[in-house]
Protein backbone atom coordinates (compact mmCIF):
# COMPACT_ATOMS: atom_id res chain seq x y z
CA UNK A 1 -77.71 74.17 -106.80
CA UNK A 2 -73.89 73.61 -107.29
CA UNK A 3 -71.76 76.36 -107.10
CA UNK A 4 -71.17 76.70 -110.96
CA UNK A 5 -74.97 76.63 -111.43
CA UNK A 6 -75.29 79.33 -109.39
CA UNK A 7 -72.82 81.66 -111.16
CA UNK A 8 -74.18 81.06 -114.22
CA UNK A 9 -77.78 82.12 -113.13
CA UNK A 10 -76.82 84.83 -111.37
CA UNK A 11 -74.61 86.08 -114.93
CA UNK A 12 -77.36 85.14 -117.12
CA UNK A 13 -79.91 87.45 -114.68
CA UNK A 14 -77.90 90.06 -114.96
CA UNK A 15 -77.25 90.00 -118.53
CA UNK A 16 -79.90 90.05 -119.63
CA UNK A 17 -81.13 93.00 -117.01
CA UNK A 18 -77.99 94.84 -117.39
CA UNK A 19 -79.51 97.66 -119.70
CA UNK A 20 -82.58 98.24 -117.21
CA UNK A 21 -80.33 98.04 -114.02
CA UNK A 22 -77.76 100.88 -115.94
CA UNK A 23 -80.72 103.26 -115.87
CA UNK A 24 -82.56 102.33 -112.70
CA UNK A 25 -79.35 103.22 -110.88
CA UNK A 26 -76.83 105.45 -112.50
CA UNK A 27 -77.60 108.40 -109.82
CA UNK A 28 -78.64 105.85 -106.55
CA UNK A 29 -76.35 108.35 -104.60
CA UNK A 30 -78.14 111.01 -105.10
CA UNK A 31 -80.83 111.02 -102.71
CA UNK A 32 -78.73 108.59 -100.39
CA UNK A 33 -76.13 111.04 -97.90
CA UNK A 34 -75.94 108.80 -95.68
CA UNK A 35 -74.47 106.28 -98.23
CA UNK A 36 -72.35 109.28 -99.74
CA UNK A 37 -71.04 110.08 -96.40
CA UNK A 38 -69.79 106.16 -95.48
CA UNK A 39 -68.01 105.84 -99.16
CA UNK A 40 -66.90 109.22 -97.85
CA UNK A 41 -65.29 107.80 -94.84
CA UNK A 42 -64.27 104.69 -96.78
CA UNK A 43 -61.92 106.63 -99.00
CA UNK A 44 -59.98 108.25 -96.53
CA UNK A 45 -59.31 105.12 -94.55
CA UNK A 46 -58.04 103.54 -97.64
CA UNK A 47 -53.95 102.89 -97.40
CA UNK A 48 -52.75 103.67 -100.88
CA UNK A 49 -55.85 104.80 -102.71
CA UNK A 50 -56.08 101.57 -104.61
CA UNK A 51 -59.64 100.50 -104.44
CA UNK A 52 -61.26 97.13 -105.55
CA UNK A 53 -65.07 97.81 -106.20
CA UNK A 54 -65.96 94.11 -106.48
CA UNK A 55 -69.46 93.31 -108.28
CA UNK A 56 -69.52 96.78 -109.71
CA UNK A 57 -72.05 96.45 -112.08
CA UNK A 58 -72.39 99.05 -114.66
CA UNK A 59 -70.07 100.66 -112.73
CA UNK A 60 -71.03 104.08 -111.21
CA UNK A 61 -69.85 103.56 -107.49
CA UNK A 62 -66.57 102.92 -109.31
CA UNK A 63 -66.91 106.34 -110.85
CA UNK A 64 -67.76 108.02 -107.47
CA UNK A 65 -65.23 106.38 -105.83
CA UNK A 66 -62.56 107.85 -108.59
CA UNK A 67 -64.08 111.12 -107.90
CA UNK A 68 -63.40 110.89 -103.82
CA UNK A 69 -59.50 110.41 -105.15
CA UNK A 70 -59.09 107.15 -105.24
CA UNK A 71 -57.37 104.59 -107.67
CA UNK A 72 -60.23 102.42 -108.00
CA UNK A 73 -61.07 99.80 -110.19
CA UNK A 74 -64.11 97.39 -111.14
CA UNK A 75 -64.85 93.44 -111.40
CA UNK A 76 -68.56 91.98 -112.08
CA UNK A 77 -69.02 88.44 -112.45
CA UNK A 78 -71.66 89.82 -115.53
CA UNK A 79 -69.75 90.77 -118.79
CA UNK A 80 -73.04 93.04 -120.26
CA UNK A 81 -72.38 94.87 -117.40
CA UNK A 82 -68.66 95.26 -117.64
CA UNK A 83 -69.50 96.09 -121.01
CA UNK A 84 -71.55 98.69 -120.27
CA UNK A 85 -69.40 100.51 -117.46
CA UNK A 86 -66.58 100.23 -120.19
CA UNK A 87 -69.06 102.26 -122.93
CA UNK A 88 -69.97 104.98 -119.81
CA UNK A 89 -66.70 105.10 -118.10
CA UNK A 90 -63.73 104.49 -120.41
CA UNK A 91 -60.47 106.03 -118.33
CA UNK A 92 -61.37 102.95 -115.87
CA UNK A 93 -60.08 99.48 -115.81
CA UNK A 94 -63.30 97.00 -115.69
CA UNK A 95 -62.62 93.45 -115.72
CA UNK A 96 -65.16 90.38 -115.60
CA UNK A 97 -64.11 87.96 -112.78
CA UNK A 98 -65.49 85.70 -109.43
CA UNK A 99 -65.80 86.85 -106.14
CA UNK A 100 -64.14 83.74 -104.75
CA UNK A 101 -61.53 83.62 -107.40
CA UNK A 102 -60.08 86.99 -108.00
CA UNK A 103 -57.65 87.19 -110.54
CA UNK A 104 -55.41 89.80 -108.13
CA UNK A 105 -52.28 89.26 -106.50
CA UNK A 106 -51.80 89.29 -102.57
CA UNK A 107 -52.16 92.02 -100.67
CA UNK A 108 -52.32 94.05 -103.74
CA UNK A 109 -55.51 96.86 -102.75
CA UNK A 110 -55.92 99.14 -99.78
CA UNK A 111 -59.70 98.57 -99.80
CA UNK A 112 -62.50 96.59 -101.44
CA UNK A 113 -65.74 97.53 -101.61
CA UNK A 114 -68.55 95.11 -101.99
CA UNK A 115 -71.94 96.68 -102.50
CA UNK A 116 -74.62 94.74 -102.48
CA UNK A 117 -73.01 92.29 -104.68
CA UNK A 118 -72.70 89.01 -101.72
CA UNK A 119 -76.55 88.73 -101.78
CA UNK A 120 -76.98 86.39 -104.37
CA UNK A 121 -73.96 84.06 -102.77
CA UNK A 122 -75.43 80.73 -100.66
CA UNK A 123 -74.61 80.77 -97.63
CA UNK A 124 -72.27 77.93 -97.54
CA UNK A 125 -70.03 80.02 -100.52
CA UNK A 126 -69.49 82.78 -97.96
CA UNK A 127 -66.46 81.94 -96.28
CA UNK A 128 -64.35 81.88 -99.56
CA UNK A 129 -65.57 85.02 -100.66
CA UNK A 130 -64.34 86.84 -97.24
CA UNK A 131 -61.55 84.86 -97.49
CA UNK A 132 -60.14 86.51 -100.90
CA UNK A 133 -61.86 90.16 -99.71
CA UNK A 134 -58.94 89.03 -97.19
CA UNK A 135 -56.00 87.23 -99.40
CA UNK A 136 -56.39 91.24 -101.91
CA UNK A 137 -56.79 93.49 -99.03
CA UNK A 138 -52.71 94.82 -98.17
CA UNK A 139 -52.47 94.81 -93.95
CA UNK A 140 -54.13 98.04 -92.77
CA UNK A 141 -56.81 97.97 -95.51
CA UNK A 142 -60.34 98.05 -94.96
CA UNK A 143 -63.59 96.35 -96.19
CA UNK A 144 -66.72 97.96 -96.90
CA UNK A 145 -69.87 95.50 -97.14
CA UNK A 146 -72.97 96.05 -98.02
CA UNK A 147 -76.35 93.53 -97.89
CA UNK A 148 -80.02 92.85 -96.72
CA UNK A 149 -80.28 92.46 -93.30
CA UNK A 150 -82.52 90.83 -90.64
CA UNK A 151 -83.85 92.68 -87.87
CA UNK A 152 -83.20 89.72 -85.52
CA UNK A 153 -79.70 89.53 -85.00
CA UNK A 154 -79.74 85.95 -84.33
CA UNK A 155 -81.47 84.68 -87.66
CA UNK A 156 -79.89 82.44 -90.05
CA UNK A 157 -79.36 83.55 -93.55
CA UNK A 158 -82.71 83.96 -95.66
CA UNK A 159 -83.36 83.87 -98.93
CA UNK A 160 -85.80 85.94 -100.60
CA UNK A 161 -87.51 86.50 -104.17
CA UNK A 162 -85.09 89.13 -105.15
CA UNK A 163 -86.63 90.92 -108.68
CA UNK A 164 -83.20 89.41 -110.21
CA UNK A 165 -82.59 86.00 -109.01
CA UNK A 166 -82.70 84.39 -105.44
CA UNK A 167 -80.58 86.44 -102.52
CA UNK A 168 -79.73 85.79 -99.05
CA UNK A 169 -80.39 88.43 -96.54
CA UNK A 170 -78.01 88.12 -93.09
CA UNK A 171 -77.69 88.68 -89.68
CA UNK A 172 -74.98 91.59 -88.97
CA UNK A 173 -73.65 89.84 -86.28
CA UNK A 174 -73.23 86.59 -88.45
CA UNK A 175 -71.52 88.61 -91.29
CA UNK A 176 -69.22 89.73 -89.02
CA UNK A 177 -68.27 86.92 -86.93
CA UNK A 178 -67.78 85.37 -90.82
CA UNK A 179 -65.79 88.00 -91.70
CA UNK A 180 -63.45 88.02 -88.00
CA UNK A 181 -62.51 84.20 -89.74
CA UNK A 182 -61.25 85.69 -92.43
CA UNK A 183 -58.62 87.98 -90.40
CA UNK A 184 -61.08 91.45 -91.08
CA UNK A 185 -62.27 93.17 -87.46
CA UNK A 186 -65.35 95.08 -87.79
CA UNK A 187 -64.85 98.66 -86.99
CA UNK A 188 -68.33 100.50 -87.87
CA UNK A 189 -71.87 99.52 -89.12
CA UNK A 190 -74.89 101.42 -90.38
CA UNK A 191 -77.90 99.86 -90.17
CA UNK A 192 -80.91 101.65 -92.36
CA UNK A 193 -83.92 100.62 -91.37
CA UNK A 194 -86.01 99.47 -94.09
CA UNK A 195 -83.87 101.20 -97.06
CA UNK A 196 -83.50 97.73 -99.27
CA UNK A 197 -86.81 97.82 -100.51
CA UNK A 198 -89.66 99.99 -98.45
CA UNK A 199 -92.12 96.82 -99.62
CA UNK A 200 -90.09 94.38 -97.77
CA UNK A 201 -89.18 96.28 -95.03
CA UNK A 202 -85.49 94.92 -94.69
CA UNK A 203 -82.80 96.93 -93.47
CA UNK A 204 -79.75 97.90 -95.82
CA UNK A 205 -76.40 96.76 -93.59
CA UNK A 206 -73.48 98.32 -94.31
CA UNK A 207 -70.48 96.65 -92.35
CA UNK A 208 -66.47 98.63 -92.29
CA UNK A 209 -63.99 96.05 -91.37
CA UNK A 210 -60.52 96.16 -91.47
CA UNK A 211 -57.58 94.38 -91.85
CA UNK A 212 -54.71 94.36 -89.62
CA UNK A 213 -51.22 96.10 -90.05
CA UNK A 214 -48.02 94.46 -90.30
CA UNK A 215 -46.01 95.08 -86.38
C-alpha cells in the first residue's frame, strides 16, 4: 500500500467511525490514573505550555490537557473528527493535517503528544513522523508517545486486525532507538501490561522523550 493509500484508509475508517469512537471514549481517563498521572507529569515538563496533541480525535485529551494549564491544541488526519471536537469543544483550535507533514513552523511547541495515533503508520513511514514530532518540538520540549507494544523487546513491528483498520504494534526499545534518530532521548516509559485490549493481551507503551536544550 503506498503511502497516500494508506492515509486515505485510515481517514475514511475513521470517518465513518468518528460518531461511535466520540462516545466510546469521551471519559477513557476516568478509570485510567495511571494515564491521568503521566499527562500529569507531561504538563509540567512542558517549556511554554504550548502543547501539540497530534491525532486528537474527537478531541478530549486536548480538553484535559487545557484543563492541566496548558495551551494546547489539536490536529487529526480525520476531518469528522475534527468536526466533532470543534461541535464539543469550541474555545480550542482543531485543525485537520498529516503526521509527517505538519503544517507548524520550527520549533514552534513545548510538547507534542501522540496518543495512540502512530499505530496505524507502516513501519517504513515512521522515521518521518519522529522526524517532524522533532522539526515542532522547541529545544527542551518533550514527547509523549503512546502505542501497542510487544512483550519481546526484540520483535519487529506487527500488524494486527485493529477493529478500525490495520495497526502496527512495536517494540519499546525499537520506538526509541527510532525516536534517538530523530534528536528525542527517552527519559521515562510505562509499560501496562495488557491495557490495549484485555482480548489481545498487548501491553499499552507509553514512551516520554525529550528534546535537547539550546547550550
Amino acid at each position: 500500500m503506498t503511502d497516500s493509500a494508506h492515509l486515505t484508509v485510515t481517514r475514511t475508517s475513521y470517518d465513518e467511525v468518528s460518531a461511535l469512537y466520540a462516545e466510546r471514549f469521551g471519559d477513557m481517563l476516568r478509570d485510567r490514573p495511571l494515564d491521568r498521572g503521566l499527562l500529569a507529569a507531561f504538563a509540567e515538563l512542558v517549556p511554554g505550555g504550548v502543547v501539540a496533541d497530534l491525532g486528537c480525535g474527537p478531541g478530549y485529551l486536548t480538553a484535559h490537557l487545557r484543563s492541566l494549564g496548558l495551551d494546547a491544541f489539536g490536529v487529526d488526519l480525520s476531518p469528522e473528527m475534527i468536526r466533532l471536537a470543534r461541535e464539543a469543544y469550541p474555545g480550542i483550535r482543531f485543525a485537520v493535517g498529516e503526521l509527517s507533514a505538519l503544517d507548524l513552523a520550527d520549533e514552534s511547541v513545548g510538547g507534542v503528544l501522540s496518543h495512540w495515533s502512530i499505530i496505524h503508520t507502516p513501519p517504513a513511514g515512521m522515521p518521518a513522523i519522529f522526524a517532524e514530532f522533532g522539526r515542532v518540538l522547541a529545544p527542551g520540549g518533550h514527547l509523549l508517545v503512546c502505542f501497542a507494544g510487544h512483550d519481546d523487546p526484540g520483535a519487529p513491528p506487527e500488524p494486527y486486525d485493529h477493529v478500525v483498520t490495520t495497526a502496527y504494534r512495536w517494540s519499546p526499545d525499537e520506538v526509541s532507538a527510532l525516536l534517538a534518530e530523530a534528536g528525542l532521548t527517552e527519559v521515562a516509559r510505562l509499560v501496562h501490561a495488557g491495557a490495549e485490549d484485555p482480548r489481545r493481551g498487548f501491553p499499552a507503551v507509553s514512551l516520554l522523550a525529550r528534546k535537547a536544550a539550546r547550550r
